[in-house]
ModelCIF file with pLDDT and N, C-alpha, C, O atoms, coordinates in Angstrom:
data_MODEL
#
_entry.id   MODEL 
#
_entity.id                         1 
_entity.type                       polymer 
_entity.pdbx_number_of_molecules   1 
#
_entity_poly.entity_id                      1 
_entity_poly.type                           'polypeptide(L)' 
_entity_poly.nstd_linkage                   no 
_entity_poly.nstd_monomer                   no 
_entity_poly.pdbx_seq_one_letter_code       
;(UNK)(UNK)(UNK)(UNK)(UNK)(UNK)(UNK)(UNK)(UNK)(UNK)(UNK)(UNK)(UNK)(UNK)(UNK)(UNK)
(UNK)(UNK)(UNK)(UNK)(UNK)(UNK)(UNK)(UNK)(UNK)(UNK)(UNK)(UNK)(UNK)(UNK)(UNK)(UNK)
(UNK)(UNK)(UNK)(UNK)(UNK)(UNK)(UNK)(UNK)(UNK)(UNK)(UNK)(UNK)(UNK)(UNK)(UNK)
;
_entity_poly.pdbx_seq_one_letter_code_can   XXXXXXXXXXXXXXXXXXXXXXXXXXXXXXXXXXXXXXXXXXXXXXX 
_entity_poly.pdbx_strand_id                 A 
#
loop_
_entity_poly_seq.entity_id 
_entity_poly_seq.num 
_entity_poly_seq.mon_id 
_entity_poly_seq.hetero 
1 1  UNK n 
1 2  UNK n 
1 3  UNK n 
1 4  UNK n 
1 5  UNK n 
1 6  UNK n 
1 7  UNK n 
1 8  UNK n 
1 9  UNK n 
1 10 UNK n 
1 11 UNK n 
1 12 UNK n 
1 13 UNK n 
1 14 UNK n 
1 15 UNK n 
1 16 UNK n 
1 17 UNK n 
1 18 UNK n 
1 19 UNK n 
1 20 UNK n 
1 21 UNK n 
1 22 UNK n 
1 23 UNK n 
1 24 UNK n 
1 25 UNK n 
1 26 UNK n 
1 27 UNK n 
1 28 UNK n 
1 29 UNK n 
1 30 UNK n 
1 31 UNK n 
1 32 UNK n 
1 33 UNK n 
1 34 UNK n 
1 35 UNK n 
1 36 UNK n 
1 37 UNK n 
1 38 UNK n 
1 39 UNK n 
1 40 UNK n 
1 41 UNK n 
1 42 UNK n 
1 43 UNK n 
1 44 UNK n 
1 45 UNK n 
1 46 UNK n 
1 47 UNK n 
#
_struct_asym.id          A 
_struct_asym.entity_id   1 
#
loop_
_ma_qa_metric.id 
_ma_qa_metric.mode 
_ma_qa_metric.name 
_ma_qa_metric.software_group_id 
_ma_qa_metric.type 
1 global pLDDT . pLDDT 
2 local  pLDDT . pLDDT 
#
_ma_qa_metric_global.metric_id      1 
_ma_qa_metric_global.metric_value   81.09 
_ma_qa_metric_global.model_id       1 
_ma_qa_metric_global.ordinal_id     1 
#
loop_
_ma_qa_metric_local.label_asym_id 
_ma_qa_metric_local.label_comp_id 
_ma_qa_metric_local.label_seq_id 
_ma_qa_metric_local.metric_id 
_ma_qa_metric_local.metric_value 
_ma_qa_metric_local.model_id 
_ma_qa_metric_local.ordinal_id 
A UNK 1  2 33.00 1 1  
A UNK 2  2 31.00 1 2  
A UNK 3  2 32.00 1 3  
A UNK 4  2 34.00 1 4  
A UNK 5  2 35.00 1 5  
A UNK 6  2 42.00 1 6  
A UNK 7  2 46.00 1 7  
A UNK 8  2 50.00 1 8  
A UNK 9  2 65.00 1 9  
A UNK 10 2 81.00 1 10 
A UNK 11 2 92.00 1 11 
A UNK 12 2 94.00 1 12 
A UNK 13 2 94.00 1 13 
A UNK 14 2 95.00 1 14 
A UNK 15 2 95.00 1 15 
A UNK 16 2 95.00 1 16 
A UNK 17 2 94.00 1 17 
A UNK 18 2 95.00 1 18 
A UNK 19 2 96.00 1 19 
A UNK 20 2 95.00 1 20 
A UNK 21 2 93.00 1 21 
A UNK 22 2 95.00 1 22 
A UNK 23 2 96.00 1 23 
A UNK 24 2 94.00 1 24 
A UNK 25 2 94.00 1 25 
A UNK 26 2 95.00 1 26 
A UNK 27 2 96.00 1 27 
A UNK 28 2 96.00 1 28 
A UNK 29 2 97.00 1 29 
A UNK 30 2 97.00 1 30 
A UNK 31 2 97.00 1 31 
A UNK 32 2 96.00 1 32 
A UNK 33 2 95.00 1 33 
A UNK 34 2 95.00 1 34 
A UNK 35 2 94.00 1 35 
A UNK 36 2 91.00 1 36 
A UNK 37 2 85.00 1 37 
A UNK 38 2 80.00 1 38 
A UNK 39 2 71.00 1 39 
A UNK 40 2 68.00 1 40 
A UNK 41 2 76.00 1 41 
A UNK 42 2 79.00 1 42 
A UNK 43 2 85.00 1 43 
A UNK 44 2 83.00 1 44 
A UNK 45 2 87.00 1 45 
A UNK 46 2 90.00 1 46 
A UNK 47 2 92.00 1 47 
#
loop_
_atom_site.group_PDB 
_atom_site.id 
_atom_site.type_symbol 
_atom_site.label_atom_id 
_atom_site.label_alt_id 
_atom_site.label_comp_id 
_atom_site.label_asym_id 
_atom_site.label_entity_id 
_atom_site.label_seq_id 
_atom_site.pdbx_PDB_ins_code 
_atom_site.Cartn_x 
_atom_site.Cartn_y 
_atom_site.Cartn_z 
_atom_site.occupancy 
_atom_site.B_iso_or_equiv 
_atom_site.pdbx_formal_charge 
_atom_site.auth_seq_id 
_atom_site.auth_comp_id 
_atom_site.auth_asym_id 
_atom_site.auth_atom_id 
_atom_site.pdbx_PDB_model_num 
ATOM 1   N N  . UNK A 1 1  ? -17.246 -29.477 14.877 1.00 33.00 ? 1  UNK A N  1 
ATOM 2   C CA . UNK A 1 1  ? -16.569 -28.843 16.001 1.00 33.00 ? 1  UNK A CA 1 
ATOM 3   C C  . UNK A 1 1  ? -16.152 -29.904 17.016 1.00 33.00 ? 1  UNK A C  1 
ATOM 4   O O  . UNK A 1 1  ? -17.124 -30.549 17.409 1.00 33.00 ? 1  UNK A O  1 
ATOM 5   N N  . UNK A 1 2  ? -14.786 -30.334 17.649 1.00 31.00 ? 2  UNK A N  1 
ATOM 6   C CA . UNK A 1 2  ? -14.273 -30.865 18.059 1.00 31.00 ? 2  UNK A CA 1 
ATOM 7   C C  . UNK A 1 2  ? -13.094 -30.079 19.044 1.00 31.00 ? 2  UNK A C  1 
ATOM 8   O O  . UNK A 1 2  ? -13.159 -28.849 19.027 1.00 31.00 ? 2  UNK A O  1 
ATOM 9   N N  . UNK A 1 3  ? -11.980 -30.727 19.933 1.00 32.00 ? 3  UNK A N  1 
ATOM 10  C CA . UNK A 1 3  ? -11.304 -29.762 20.542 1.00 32.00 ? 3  UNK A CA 1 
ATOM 11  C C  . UNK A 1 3  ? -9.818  -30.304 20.776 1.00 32.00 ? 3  UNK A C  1 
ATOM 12  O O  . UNK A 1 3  ? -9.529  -31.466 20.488 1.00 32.00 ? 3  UNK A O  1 
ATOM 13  N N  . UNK A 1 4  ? -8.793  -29.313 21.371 1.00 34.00 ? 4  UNK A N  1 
ATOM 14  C CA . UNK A 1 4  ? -6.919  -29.793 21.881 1.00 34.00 ? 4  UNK A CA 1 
ATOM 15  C C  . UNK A 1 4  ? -6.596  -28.483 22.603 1.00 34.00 ? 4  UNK A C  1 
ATOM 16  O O  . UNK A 1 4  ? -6.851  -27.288 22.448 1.00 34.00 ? 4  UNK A O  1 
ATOM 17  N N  . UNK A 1 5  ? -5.629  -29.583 23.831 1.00 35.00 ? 5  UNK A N  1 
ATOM 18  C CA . UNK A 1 5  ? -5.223  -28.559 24.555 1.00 35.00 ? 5  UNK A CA 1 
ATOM 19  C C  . UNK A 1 5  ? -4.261  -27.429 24.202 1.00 35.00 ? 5  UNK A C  1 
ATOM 20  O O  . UNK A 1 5  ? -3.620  -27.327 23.155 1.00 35.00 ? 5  UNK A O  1 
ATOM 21  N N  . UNK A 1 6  ? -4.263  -26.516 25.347 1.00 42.00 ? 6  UNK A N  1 
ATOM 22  C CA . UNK A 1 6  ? -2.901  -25.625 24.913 1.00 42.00 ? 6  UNK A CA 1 
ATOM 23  C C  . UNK A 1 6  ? -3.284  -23.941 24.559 1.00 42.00 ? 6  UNK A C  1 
ATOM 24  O O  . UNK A 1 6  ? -3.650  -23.821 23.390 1.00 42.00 ? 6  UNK A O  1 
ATOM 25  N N  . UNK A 1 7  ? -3.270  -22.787 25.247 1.00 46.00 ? 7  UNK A N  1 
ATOM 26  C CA . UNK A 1 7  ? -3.710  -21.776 24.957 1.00 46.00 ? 7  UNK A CA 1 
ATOM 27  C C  . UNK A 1 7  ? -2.618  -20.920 24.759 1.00 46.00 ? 7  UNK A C  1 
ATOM 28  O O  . UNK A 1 7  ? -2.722  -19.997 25.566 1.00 46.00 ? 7  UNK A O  1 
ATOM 29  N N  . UNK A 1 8  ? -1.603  -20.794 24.050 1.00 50.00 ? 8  UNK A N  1 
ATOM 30  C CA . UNK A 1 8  ? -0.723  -19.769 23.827 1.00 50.00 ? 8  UNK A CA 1 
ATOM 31  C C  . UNK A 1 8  ? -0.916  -18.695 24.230 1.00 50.00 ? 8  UNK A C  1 
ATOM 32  O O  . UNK A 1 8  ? -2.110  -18.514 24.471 1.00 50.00 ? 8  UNK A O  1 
ATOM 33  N N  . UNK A 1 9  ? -0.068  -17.562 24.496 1.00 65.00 ? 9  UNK A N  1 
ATOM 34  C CA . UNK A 1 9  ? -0.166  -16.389 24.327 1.00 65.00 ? 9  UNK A CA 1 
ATOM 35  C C  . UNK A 1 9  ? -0.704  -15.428 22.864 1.00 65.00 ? 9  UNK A C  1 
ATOM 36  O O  . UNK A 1 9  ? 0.152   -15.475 21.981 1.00 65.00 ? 9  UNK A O  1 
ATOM 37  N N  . UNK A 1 10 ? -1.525  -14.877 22.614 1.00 81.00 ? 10 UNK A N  1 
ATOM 38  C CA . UNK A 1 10 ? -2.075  -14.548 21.301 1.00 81.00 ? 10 UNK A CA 1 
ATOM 39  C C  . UNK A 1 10 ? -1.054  -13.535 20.619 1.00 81.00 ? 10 UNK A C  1 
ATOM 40  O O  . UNK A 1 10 ? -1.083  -12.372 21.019 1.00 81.00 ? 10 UNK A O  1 
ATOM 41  N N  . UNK A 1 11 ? -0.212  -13.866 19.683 1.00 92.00 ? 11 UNK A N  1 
ATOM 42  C CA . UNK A 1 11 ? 0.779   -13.048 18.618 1.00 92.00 ? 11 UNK A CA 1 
ATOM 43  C C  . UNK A 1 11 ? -0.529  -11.591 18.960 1.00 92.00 ? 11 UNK A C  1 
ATOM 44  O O  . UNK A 1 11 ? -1.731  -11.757 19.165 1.00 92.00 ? 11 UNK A O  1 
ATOM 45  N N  . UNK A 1 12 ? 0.328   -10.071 18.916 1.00 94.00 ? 12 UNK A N  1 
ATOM 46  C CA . UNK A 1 12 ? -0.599  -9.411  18.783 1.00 94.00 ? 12 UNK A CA 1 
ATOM 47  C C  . UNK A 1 12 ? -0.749  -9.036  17.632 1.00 94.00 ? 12 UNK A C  1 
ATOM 48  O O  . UNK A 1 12 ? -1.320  -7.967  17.845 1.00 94.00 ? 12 UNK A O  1 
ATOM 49  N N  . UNK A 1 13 ? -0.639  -9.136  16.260 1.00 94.00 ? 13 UNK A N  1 
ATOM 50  C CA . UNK A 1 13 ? -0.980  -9.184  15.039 1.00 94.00 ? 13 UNK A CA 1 
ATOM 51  C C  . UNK A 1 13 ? -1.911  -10.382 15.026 1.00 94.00 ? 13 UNK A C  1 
ATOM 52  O O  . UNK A 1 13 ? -2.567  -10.270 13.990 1.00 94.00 ? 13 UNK A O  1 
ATOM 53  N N  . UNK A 1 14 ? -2.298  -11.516 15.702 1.00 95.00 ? 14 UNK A N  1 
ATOM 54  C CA . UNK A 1 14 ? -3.257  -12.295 15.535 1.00 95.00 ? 14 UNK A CA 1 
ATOM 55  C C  . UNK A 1 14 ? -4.231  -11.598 16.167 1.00 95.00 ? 14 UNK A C  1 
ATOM 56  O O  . UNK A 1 14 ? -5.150  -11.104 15.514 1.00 95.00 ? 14 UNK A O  1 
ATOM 57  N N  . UNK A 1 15 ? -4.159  -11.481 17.414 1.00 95.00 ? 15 UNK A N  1 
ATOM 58  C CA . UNK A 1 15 ? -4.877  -10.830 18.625 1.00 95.00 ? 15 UNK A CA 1 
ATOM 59  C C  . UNK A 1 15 ? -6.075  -9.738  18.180 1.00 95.00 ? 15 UNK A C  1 
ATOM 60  O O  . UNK A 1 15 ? -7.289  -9.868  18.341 1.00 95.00 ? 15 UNK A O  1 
ATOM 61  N N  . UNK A 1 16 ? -5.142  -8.313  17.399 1.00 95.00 ? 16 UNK A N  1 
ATOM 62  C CA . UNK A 1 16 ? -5.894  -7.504  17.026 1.00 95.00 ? 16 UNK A CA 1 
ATOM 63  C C  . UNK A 1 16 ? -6.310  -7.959  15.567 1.00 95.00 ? 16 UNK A C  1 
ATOM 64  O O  . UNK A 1 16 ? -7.146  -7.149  15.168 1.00 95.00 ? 16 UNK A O  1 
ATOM 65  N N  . UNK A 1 17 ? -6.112  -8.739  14.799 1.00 94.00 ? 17 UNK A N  1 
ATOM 66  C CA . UNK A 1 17 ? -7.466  -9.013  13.826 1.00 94.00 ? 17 UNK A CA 1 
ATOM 67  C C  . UNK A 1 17 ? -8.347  -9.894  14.144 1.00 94.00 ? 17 UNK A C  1 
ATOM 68  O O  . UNK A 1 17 ? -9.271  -10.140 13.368 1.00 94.00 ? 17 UNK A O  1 
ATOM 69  N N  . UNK A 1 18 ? -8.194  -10.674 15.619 1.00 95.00 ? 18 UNK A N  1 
ATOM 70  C CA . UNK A 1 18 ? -9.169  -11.197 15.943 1.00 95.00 ? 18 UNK A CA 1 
ATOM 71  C C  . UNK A 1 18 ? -10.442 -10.020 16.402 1.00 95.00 ? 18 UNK A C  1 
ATOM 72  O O  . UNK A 1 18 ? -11.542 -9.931  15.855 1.00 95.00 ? 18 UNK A O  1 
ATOM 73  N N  . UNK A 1 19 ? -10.029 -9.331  17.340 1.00 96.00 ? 19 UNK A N  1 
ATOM 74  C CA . UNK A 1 19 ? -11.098 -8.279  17.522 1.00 96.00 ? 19 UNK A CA 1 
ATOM 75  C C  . UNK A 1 19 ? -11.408 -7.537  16.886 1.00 96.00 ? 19 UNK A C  1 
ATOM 76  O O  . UNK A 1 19 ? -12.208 -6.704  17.312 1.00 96.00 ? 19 UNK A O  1 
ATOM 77  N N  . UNK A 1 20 ? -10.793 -7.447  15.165 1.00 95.00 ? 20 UNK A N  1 
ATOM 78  C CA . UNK A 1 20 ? -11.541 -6.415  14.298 1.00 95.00 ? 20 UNK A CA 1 
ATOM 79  C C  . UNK A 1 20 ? -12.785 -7.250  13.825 1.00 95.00 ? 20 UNK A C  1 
ATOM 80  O O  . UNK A 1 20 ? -13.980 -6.958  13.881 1.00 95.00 ? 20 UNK A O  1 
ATOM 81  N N  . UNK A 1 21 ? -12.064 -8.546  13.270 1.00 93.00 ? 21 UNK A N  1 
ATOM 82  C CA . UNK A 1 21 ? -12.710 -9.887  12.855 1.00 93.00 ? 21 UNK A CA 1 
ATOM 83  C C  . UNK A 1 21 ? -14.507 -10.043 14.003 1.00 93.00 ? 21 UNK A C  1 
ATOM 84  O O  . UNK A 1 21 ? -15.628 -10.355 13.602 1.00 93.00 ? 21 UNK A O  1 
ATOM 85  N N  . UNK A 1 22 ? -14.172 -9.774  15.035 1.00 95.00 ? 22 UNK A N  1 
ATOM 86  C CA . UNK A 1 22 ? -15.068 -9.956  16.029 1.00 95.00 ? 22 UNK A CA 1 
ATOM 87  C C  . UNK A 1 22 ? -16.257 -9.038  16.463 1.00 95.00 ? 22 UNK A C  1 
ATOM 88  O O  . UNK A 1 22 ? -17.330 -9.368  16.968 1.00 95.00 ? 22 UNK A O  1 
ATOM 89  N N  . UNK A 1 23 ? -15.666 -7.496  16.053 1.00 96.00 ? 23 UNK A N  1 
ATOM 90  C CA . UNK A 1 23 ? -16.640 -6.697  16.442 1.00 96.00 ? 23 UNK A CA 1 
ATOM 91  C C  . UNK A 1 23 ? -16.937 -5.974  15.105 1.00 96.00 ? 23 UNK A C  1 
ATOM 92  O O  . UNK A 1 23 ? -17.528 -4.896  15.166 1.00 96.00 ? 23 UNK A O  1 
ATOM 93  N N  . UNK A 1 24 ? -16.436 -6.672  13.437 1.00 94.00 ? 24 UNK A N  1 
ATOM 94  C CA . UNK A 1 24 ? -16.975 -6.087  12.464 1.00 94.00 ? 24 UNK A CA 1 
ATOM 95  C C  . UNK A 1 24 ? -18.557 -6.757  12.632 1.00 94.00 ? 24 UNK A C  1 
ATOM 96  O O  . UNK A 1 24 ? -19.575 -6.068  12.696 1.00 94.00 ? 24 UNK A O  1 
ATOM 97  N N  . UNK A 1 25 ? -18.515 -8.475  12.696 1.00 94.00 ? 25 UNK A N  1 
ATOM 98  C CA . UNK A 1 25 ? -19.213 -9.694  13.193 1.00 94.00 ? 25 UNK A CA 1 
ATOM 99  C C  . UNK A 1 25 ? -20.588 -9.522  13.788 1.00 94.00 ? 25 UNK A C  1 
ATOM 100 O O  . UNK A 1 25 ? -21.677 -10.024 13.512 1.00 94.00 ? 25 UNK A O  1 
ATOM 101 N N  . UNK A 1 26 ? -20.052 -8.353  15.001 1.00 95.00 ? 26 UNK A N  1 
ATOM 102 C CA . UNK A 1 26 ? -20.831 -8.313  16.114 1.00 95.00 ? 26 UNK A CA 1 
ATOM 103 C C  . UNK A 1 26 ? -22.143 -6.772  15.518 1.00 95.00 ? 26 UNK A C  1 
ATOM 104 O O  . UNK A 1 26 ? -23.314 -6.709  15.893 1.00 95.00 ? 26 UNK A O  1 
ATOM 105 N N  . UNK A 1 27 ? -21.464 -5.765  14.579 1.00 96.00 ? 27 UNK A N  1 
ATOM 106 C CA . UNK A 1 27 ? -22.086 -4.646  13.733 1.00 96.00 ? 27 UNK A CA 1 
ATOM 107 C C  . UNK A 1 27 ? -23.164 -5.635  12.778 1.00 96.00 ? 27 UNK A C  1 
ATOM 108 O O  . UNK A 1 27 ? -23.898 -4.969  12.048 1.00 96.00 ? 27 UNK A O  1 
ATOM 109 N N  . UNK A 1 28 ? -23.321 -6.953  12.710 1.00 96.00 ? 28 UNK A N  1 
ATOM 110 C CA . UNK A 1 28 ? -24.294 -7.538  11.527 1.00 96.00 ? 28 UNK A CA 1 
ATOM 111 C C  . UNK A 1 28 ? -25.323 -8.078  12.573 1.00 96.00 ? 28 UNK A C  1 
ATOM 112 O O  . UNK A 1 28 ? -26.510 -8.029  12.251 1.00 96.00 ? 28 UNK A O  1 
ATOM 113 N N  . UNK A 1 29 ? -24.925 -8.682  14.014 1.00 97.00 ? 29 UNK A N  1 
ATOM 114 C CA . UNK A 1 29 ? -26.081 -8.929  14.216 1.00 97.00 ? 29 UNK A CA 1 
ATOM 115 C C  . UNK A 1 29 ? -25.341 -10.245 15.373 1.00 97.00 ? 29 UNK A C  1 
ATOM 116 O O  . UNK A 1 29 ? -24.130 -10.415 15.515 1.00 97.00 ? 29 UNK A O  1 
ATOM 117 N N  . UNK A 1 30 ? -26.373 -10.996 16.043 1.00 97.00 ? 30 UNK A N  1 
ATOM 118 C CA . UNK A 1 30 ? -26.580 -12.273 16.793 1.00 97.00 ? 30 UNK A CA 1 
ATOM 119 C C  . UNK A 1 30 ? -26.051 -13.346 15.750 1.00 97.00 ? 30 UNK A C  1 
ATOM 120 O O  . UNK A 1 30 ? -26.347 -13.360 14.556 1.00 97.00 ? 30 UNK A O  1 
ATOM 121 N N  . UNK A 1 31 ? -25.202 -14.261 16.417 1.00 97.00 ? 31 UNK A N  1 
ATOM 122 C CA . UNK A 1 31 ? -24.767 -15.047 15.311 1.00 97.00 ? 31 UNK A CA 1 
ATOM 123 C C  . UNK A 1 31 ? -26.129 -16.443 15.693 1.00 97.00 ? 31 UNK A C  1 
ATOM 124 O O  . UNK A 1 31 ? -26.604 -16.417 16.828 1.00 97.00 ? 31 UNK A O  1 
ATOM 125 N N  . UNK A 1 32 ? -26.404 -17.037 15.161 1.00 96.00 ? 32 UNK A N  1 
ATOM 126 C CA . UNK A 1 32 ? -27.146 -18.183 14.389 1.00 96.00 ? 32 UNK A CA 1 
ATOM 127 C C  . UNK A 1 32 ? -26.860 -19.398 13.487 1.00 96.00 ? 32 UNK A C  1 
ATOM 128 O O  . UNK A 1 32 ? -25.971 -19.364 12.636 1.00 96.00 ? 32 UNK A O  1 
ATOM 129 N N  . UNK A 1 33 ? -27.565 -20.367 13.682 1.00 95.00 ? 33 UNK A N  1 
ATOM 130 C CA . UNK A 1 33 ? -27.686 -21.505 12.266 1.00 95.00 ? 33 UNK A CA 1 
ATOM 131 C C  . UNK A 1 33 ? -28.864 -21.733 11.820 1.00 95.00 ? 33 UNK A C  1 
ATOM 132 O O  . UNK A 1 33 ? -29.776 -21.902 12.629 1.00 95.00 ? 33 UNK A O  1 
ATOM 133 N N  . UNK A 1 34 ? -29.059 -21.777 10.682 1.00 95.00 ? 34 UNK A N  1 
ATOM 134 C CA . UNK A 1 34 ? -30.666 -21.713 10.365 1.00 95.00 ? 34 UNK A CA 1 
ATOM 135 C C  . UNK A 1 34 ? -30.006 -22.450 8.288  1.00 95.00 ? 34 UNK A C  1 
ATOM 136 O O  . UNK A 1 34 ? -29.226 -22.087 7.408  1.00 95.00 ? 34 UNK A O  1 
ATOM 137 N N  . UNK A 1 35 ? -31.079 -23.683 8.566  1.00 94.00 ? 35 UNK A N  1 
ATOM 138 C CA . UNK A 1 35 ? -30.712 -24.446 6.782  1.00 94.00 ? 35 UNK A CA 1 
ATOM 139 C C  . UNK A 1 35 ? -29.448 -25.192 6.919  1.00 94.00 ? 35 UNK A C  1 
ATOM 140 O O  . UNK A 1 35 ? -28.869 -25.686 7.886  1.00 94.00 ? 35 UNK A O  1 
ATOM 141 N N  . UNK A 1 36 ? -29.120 -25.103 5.275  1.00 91.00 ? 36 UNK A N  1 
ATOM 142 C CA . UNK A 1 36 ? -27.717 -25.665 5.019  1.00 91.00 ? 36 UNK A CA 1 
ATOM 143 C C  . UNK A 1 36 ? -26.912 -24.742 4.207  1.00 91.00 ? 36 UNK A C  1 
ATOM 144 O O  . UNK A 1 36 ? -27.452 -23.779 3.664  1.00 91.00 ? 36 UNK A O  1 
ATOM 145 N N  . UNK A 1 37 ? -25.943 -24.923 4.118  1.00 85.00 ? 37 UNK A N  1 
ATOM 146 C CA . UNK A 1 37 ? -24.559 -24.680 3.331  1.00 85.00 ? 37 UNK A CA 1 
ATOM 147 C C  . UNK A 1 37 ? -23.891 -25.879 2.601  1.00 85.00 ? 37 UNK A C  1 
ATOM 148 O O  . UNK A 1 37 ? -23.414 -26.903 3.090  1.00 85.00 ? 37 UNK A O  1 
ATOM 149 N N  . UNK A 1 38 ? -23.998 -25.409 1.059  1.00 80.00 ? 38 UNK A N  1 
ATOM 150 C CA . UNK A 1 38 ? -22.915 -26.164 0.069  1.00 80.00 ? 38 UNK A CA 1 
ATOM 151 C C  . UNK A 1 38 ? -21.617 -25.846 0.180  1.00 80.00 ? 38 UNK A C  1 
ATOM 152 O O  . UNK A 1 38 ? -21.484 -24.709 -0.274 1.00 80.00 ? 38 UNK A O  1 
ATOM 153 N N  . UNK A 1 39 ? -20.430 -26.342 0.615  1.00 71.00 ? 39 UNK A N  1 
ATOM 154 C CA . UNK A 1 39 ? -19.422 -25.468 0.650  1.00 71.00 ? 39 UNK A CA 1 
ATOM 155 C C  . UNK A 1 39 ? -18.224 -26.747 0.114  1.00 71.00 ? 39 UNK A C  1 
ATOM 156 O O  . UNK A 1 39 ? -17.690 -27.669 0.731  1.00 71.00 ? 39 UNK A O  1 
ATOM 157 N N  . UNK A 1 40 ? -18.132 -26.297 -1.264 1.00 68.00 ? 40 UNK A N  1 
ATOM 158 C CA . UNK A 1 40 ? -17.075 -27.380 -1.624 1.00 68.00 ? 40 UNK A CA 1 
ATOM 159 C C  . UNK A 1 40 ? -17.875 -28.413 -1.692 1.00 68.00 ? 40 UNK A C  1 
ATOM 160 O O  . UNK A 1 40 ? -19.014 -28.204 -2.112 1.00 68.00 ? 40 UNK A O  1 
ATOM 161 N N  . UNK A 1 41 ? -17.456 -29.888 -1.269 1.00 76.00 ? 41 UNK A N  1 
ATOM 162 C CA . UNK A 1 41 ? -17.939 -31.477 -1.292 1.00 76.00 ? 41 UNK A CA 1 
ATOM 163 C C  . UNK A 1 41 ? -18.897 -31.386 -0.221 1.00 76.00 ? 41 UNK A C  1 
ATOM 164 O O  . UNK A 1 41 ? -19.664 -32.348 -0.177 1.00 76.00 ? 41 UNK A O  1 
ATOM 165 N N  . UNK A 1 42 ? -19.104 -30.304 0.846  1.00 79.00 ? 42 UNK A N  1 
ATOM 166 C CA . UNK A 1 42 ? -19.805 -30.815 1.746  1.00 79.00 ? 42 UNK A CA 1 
ATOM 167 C C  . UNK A 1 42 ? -21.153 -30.174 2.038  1.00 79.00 ? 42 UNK A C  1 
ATOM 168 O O  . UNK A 1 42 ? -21.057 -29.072 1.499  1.00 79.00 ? 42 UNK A O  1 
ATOM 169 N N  . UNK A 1 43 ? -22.181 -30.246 2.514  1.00 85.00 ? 43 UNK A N  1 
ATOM 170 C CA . UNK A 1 43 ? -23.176 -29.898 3.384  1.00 85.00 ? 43 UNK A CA 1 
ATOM 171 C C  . UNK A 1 43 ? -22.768 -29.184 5.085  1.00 85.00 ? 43 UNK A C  1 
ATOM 172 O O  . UNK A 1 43 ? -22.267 -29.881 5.967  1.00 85.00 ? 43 UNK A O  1 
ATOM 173 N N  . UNK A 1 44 ? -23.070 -27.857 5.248  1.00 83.00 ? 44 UNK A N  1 
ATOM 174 C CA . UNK A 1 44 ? -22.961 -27.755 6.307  1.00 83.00 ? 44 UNK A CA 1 
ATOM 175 C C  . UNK A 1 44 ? -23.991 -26.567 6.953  1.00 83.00 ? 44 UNK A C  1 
ATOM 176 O O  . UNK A 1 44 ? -24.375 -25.691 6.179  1.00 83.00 ? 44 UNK A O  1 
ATOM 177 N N  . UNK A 1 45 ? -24.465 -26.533 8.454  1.00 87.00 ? 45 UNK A N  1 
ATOM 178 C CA . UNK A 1 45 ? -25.649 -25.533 8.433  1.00 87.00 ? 45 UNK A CA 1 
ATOM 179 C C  . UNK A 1 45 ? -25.486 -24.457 7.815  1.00 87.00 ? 45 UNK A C  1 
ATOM 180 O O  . UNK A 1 45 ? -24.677 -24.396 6.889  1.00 87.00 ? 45 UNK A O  1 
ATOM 181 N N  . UNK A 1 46 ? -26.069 -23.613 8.123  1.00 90.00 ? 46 UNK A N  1 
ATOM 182 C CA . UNK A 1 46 ? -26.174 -21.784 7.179  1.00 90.00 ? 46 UNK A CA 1 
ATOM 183 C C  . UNK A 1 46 ? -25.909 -21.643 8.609  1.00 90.00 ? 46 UNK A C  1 
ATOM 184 O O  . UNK A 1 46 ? -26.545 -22.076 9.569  1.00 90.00 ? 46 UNK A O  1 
ATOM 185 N N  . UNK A 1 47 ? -24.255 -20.568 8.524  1.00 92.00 ? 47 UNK A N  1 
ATOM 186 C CA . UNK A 1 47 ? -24.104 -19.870 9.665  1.00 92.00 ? 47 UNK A CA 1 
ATOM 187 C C  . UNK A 1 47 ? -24.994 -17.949 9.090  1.00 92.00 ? 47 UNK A C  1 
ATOM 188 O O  . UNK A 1 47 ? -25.041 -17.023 9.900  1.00 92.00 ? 47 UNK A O  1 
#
C-alpha cells in the first residue's frame, strides 16, 4: 500500500458498486489481517 494525488468525481456506475462491494463486506464481519496469502508469485497477509 502506497499513494497519488487526485480525487475525481466517482462515475456513478463505479460509485454504486462500490457501496454494494462495501456493505456486502461489511454483512461478513470487521475487516482484519491475520497469517499469509499465496497469491500468484507472491506472499501476502490473510486479509
Amino acid at each position: 500500500v502506497m499513494t497519488s494525488p487526485g480525487n475525481a468525481q466517482a462515475d456513478p456506475k463505479v460509485a454504486k458498486a462500490m457501496a454494494i462491494l462495501k456493505a456486502e463486506t461489511a454483512k461478513l464481519g470487521a475487516p482484519k489481517v491475520e497469517g499469509t496469502d499465496q497469491t500468484a508469485d507472491k506472499t501476502t497477509p490473510g486479509l
